[in-house]
PDB file of N, CA and C in Angstrom:
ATOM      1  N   UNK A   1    -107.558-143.199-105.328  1.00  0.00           N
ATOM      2  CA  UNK A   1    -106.150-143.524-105.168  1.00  0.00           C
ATOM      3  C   UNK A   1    -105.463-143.597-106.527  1.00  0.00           C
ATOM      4  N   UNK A   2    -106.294-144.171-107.621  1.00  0.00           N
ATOM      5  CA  UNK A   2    -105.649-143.987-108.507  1.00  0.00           C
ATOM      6  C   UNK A   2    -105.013-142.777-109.108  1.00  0.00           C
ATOM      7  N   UNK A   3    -104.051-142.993-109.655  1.00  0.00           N
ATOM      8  CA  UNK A   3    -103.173-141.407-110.194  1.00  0.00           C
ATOM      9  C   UNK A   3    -102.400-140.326-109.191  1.00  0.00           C
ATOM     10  N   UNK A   4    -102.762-141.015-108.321  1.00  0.00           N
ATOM     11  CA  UNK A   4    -102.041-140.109-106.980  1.00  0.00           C
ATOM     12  C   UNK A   4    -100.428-140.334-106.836  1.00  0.00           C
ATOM     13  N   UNK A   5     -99.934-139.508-106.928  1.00  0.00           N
ATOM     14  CA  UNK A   5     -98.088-139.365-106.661  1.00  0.00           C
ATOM     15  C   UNK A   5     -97.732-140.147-105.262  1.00  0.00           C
ATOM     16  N   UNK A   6     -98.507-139.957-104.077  1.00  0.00           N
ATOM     17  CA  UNK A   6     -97.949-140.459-102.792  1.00  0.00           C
ATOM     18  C   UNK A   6     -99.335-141.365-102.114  1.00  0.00           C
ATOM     19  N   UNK A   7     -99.807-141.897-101.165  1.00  0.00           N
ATOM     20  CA  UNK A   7    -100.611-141.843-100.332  1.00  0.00           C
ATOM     21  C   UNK A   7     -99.997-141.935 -98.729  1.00  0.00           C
ATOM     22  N   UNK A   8    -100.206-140.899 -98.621  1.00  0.00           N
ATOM     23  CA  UNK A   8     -99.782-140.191 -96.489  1.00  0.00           C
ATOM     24  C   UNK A   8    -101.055-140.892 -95.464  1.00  0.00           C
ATOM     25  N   UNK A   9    -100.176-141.805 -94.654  1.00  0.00           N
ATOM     26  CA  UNK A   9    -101.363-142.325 -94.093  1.00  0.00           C
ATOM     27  C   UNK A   9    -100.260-142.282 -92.449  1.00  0.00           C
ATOM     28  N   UNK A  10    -101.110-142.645 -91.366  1.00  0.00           N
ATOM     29  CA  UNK A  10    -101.098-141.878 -90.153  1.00  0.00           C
ATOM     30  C   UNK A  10    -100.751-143.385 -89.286  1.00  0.00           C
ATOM     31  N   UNK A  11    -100.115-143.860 -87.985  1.00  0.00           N
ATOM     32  CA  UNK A  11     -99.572-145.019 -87.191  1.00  0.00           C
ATOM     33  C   UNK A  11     -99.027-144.127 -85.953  1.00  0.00           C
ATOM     34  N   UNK A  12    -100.294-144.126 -84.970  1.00  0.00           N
ATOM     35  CA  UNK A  12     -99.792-143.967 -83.251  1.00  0.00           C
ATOM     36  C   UNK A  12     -98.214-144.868 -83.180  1.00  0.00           C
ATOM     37  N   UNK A  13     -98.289-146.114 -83.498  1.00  0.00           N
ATOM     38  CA  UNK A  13     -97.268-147.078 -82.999  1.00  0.00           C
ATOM     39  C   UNK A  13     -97.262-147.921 -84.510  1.00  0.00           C
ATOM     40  N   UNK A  14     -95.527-147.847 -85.099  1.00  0.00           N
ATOM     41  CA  UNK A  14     -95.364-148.752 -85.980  1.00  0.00           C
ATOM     42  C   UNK A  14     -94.820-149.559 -85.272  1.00  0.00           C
ATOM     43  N   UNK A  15     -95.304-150.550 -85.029  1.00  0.00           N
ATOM     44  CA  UNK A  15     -94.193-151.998 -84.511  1.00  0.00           C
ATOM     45  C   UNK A  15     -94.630-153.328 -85.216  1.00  0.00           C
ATOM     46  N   UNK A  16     -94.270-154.172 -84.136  1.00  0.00           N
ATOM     47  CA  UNK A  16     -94.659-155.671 -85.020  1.00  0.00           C
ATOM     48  C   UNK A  16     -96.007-155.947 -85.229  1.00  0.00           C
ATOM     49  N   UNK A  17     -96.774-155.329 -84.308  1.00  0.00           N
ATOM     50  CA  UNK A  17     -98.362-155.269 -84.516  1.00  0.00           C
ATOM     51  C   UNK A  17     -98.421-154.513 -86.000  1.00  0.00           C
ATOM     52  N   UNK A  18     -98.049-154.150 -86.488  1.00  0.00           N
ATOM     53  CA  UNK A  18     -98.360-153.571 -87.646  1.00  0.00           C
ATOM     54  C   UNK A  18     -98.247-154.020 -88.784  1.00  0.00           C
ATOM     55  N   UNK A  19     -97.534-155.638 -88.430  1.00  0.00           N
ATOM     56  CA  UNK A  19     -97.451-156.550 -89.147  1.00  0.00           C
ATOM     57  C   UNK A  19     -98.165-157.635 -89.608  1.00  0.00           C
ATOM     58  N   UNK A  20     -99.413-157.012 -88.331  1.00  0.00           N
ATOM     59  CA  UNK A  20    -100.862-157.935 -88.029  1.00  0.00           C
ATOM     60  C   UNK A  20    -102.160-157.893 -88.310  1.00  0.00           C
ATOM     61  N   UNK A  21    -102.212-156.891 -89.222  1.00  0.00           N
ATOM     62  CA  UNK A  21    -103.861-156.367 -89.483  1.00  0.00           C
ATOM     63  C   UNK A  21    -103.804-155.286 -89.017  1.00  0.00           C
ATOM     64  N   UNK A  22    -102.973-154.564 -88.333  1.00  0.00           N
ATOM     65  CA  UNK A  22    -103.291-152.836 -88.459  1.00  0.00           C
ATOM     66  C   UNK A  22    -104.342-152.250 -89.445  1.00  0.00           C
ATOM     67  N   UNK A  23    -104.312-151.321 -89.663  1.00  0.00           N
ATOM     68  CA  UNK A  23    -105.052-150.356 -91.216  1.00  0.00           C
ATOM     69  C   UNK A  23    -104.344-150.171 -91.941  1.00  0.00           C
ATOM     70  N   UNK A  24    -102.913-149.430 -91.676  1.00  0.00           N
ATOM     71  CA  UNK A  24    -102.072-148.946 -92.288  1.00  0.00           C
ATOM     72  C   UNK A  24    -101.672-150.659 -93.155  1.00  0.00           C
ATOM     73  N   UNK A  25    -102.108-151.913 -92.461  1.00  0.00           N
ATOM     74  CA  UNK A  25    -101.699-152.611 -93.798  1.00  0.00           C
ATOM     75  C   UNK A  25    -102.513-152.404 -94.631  1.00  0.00           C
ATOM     76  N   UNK A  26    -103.857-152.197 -95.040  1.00  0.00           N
ATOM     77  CA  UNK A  26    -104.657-152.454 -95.922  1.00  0.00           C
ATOM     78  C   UNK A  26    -103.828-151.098 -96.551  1.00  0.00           C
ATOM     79  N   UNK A  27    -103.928-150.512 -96.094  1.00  0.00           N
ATOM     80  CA  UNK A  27    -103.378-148.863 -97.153  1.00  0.00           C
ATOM     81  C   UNK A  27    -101.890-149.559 -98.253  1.00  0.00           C
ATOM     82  N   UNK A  28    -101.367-149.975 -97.455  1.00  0.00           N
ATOM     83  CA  UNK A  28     -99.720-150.505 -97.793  1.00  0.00           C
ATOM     84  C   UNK A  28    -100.533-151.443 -99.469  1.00  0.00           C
ATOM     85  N   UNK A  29    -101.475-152.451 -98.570  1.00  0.00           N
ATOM     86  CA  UNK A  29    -101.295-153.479 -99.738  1.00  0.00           C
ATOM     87  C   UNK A  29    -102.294-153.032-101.304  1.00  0.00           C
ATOM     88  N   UNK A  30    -103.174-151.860-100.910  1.00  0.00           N
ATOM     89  CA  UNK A  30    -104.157-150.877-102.157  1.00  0.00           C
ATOM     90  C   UNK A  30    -103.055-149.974-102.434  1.00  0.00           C
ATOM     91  N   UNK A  31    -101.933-149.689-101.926  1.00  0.00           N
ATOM     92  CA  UNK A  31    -100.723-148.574-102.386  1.00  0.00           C
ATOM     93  C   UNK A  31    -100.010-149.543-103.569  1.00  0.00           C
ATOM     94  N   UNK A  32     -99.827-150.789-102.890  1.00  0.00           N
ATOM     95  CA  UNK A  32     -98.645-151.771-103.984  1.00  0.00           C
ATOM     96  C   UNK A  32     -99.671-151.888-105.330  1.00  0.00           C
ATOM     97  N   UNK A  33    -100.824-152.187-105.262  1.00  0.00           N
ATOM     98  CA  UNK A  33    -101.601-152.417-106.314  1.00  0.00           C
ATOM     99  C   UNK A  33    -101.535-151.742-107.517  1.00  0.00           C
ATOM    100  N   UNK A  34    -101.459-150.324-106.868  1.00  0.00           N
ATOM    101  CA  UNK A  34    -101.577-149.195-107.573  1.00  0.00           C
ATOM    102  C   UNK A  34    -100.126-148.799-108.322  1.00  0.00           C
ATOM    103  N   UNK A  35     -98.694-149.371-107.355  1.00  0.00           N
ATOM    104  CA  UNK A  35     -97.109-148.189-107.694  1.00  0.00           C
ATOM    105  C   UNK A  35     -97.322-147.231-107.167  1.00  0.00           C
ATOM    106  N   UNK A  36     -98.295-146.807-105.786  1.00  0.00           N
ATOM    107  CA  UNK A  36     -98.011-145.885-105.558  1.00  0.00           C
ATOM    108  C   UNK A  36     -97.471-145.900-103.951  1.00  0.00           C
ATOM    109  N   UNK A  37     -96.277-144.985-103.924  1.00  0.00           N
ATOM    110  CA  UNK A  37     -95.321-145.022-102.553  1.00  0.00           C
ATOM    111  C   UNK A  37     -96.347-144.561-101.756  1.00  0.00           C
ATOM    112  N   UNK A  38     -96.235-144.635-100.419  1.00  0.00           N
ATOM    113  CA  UNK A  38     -96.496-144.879 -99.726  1.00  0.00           C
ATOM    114  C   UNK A  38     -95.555-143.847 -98.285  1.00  0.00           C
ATOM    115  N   UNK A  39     -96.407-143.140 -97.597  1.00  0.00           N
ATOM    116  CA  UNK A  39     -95.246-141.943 -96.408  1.00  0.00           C
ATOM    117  C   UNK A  39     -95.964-142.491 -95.084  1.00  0.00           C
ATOM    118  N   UNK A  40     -95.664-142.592 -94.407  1.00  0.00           N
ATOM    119  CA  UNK A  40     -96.140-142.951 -92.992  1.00  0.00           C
ATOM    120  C   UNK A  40     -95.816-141.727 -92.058  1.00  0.00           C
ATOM    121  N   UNK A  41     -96.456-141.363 -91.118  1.00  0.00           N
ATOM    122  CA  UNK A  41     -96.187-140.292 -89.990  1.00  0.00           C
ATOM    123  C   UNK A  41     -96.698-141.106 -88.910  1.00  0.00           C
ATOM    124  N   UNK A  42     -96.074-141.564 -87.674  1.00  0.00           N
ATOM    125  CA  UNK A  42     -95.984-141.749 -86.863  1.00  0.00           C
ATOM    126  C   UNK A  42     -95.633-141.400 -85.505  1.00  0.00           C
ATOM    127  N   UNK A  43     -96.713-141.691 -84.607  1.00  0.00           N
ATOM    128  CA  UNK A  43     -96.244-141.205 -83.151  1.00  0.00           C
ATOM    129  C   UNK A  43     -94.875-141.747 -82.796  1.00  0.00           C
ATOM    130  N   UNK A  44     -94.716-143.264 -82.933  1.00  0.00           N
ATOM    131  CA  UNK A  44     -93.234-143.374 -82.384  1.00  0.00           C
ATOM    132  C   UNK A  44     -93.321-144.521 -83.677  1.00  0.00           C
ATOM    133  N   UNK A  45     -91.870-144.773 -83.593  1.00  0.00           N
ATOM    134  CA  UNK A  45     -91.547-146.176 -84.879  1.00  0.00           C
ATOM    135  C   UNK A  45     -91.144-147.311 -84.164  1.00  0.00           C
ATOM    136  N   UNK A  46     -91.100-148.398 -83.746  1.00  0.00           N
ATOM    137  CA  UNK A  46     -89.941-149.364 -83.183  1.00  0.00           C
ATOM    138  C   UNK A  46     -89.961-150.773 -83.932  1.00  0.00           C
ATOM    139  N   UNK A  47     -89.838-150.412 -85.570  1.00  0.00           N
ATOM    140  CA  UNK A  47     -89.254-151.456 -86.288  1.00  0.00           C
ATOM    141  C   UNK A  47     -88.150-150.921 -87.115  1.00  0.00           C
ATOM    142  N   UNK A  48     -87.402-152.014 -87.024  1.00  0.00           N
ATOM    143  CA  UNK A  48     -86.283-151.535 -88.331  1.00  0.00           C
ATOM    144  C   UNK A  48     -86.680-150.725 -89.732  1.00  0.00           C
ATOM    145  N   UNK A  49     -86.079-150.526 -90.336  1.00  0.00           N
ATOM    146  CA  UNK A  49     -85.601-149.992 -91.124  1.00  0.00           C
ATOM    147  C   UNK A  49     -85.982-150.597 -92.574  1.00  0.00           C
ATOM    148  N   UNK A  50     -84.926-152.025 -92.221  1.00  0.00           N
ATOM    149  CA  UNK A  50     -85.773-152.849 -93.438  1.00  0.00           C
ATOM    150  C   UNK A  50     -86.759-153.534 -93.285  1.00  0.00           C
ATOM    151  N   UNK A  51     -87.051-153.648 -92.164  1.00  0.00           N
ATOM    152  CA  UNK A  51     -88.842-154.297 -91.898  1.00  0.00           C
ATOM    153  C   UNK A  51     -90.031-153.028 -92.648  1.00  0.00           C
ATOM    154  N   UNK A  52     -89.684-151.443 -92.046  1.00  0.00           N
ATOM    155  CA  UNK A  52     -90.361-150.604 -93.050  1.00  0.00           C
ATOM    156  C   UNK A  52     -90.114-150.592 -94.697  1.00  0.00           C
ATOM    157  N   UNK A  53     -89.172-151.267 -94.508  1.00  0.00           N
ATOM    158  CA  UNK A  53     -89.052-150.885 -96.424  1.00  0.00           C
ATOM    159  C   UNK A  53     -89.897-152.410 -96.781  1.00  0.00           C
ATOM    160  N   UNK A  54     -90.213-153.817 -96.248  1.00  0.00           N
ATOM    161  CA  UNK A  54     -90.519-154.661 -96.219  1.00  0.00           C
ATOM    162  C   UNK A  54     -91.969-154.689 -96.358  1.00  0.00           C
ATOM    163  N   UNK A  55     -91.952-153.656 -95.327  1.00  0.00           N
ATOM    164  CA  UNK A  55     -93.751-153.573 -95.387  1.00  0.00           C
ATOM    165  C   UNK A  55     -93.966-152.689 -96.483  1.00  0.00           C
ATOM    166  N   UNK A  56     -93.500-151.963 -97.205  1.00  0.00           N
ATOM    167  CA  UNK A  56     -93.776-151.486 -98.438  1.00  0.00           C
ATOM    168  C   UNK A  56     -93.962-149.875 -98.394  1.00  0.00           C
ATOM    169  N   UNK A  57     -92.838-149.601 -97.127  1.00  0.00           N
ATOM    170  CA  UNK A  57     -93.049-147.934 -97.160  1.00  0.00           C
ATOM    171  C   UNK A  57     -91.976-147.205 -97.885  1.00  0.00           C
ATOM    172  N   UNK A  58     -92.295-146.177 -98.325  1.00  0.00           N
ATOM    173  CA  UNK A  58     -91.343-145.353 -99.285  1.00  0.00           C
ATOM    174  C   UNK A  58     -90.551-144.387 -97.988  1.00  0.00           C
ATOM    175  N   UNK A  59     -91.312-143.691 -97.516  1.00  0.00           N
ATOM    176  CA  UNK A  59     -90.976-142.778 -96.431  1.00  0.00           C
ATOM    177  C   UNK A  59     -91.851-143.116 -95.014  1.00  0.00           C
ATOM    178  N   UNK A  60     -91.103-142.867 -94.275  1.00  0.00           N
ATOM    179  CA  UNK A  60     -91.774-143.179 -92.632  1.00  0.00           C
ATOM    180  C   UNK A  60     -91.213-141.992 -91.398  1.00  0.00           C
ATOM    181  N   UNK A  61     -91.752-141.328 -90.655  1.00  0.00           N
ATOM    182  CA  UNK A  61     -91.269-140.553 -89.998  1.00  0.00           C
ATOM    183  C   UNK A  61     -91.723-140.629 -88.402  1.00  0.00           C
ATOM    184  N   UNK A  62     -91.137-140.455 -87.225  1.00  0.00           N
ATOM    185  CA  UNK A  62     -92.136-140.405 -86.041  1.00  0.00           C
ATOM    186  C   UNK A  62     -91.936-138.984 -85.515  1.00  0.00           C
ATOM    187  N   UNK A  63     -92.993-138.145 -85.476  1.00  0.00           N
ATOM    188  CA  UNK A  63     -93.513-137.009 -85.420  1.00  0.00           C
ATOM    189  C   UNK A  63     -93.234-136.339 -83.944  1.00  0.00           C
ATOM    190  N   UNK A  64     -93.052-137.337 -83.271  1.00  0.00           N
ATOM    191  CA  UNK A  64     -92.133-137.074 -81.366  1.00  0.00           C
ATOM    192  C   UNK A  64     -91.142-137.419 -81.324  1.00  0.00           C
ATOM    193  N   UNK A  65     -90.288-137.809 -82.625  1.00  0.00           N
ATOM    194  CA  UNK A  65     -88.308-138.171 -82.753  1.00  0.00           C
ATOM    195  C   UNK A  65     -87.797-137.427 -81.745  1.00  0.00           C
ATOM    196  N   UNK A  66     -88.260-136.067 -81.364  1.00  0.00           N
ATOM    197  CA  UNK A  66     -87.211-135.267 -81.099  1.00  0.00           C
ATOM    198  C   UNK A  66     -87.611-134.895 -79.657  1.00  0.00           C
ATOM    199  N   UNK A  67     -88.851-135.372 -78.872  1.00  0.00           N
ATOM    200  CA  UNK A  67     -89.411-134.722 -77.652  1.00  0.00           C
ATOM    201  C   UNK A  67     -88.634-135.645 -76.568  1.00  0.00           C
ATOM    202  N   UNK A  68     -88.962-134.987 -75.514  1.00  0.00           N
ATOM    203  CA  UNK A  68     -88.569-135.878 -74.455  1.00  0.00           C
ATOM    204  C   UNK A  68     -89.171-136.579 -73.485  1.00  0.00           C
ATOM    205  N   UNK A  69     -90.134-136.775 -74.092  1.00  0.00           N
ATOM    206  CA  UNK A  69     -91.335-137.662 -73.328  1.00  0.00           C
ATOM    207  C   UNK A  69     -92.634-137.132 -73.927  1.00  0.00           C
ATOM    208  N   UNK A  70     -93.703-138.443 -73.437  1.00  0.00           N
ATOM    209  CA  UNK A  70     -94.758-138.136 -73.982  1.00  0.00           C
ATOM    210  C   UNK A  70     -95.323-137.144 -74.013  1.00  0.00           C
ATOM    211  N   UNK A  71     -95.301-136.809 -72.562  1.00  0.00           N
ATOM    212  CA  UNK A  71     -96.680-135.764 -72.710  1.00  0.00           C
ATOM    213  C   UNK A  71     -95.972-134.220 -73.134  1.00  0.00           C
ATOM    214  N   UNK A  72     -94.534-134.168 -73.470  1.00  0.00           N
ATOM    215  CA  UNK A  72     -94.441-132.789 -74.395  1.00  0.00           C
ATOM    216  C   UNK A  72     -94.348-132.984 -75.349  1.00  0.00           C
ATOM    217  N   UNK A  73     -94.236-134.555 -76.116  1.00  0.00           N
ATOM    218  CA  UNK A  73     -94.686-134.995 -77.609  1.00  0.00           C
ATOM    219  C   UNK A  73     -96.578-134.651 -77.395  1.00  0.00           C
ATOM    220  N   UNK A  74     -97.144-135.030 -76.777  1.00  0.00           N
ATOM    221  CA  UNK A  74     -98.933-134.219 -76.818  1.00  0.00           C
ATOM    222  C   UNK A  74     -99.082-132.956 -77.262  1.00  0.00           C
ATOM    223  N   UNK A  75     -98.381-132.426 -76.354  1.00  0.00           N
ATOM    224  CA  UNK A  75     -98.538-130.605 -75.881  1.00  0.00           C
ATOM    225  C   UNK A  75     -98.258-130.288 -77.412  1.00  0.00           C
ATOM    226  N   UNK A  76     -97.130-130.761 -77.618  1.00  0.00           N
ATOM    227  CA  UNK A  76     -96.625-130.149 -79.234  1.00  0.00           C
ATOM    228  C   UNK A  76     -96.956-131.044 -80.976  1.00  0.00           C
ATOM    229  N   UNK A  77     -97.839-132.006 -80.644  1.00  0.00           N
ATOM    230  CA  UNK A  77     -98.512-132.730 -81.081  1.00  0.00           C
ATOM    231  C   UNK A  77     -98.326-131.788 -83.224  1.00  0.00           C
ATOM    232  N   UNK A  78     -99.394-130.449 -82.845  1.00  0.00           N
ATOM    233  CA  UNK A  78     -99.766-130.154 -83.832  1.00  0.00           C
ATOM    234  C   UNK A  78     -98.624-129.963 -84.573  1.00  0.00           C
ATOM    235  N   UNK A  79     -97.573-129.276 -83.874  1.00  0.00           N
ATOM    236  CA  UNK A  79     -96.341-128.205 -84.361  1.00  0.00           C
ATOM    237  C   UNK A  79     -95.401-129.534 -84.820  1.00  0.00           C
ATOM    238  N   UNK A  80     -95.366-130.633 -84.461  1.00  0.00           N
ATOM    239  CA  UNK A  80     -94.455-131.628 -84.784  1.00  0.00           C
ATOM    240  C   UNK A  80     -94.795-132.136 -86.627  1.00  0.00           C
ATOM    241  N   UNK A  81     -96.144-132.724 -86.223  1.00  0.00           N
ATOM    242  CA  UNK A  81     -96.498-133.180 -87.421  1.00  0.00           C
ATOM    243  C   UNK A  81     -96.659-132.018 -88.582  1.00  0.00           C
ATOM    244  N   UNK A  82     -97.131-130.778 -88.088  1.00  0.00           N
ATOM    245  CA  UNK A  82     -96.333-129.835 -89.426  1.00  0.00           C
ATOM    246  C   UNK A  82     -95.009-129.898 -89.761  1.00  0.00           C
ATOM    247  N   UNK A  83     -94.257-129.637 -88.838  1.00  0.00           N
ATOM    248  CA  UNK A  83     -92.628-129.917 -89.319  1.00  0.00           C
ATOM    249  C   UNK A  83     -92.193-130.932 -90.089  1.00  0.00           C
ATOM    250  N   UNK A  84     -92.848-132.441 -89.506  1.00  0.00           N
ATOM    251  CA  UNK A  84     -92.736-133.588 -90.403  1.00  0.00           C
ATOM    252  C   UNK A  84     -93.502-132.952 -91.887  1.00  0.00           C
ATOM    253  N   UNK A  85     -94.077-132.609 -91.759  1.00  0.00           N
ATOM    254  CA  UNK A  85     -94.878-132.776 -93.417  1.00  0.00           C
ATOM    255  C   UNK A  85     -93.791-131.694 -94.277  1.00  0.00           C
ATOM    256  N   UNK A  86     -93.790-130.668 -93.246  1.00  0.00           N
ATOM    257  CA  UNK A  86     -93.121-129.750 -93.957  1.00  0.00           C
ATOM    258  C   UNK A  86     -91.397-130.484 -94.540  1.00  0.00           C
ATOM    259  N   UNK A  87     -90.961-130.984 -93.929  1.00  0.00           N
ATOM    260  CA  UNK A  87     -89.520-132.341 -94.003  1.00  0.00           C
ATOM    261  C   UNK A  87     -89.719-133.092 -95.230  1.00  0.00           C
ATOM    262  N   UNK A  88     -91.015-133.551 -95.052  1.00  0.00           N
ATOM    263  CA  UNK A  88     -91.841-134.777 -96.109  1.00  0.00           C
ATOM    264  C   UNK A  88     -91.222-133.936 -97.910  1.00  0.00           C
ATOM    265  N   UNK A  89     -92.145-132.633 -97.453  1.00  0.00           N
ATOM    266  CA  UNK A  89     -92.616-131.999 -98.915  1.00  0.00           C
ATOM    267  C   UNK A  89     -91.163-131.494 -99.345  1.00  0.00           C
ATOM    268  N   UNK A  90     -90.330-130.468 -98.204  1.00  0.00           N
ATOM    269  CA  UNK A  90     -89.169-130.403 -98.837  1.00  0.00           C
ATOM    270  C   UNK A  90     -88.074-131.687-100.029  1.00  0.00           C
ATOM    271  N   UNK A  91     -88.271-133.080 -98.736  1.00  0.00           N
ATOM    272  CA  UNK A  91     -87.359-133.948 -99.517  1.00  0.00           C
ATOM    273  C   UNK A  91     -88.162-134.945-100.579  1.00  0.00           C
ATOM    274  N   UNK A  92     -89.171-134.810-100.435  1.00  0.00           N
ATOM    275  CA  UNK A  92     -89.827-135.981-101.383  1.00  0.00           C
ATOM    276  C   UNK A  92     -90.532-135.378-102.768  1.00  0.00           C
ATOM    277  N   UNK A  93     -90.694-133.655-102.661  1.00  0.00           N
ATOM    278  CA  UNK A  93     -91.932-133.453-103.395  1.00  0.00           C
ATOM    279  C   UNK A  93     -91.109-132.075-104.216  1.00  0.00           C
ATOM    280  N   UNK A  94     -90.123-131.883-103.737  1.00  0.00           N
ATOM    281  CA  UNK A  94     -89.986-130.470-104.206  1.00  0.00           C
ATOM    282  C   UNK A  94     -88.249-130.757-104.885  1.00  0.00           C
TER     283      UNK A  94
END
């Protein structure tokens, strides 16, 4: 982790549970250690805004924003989370 520009780490569900011992905290609190931001990709999000910036994320995205239900957020699973990354790299990296 050290020297790394970002660390991209992965959340089926950001919510208040994630405020509880998830994984993605341990990542959050070895990211602060370091200065290094922090991108989240997520199946769905349902915390604010400043609760994500709280928990110590730089960028956060949910990868089925745009489907209309679950199971064609599944079907399109792969093609989503490329688009997110591809979103990611345009605005964060390039």
């Amino acid at each position: 982790i050290k020297g790394a520009d970002w660390i991209i780490t992965g959340e089926g569900k950001l919510d208040d549970q994630t405020l509880s011992g998830k994984a993605i905290q341990g990542v959050l609190d070895t990211a602060k250690k370091f200065g290094i931001p922090v991108a989240a990709f997520c199946g769905s999000i349902e915390i604010s805004e400043s609760t994500a910036e709280k928990l110590g994320l730089a960028y956060w995205v949910s990868v089925s924003r745009d489907m209309p239900n679950l199971k064609e957020a599944l079907k399109r699973s792969y093609e989503n989370v490329v688009k997110a990354a591809a979103d990611f790299a345009e605005k964060q990296l390039i």
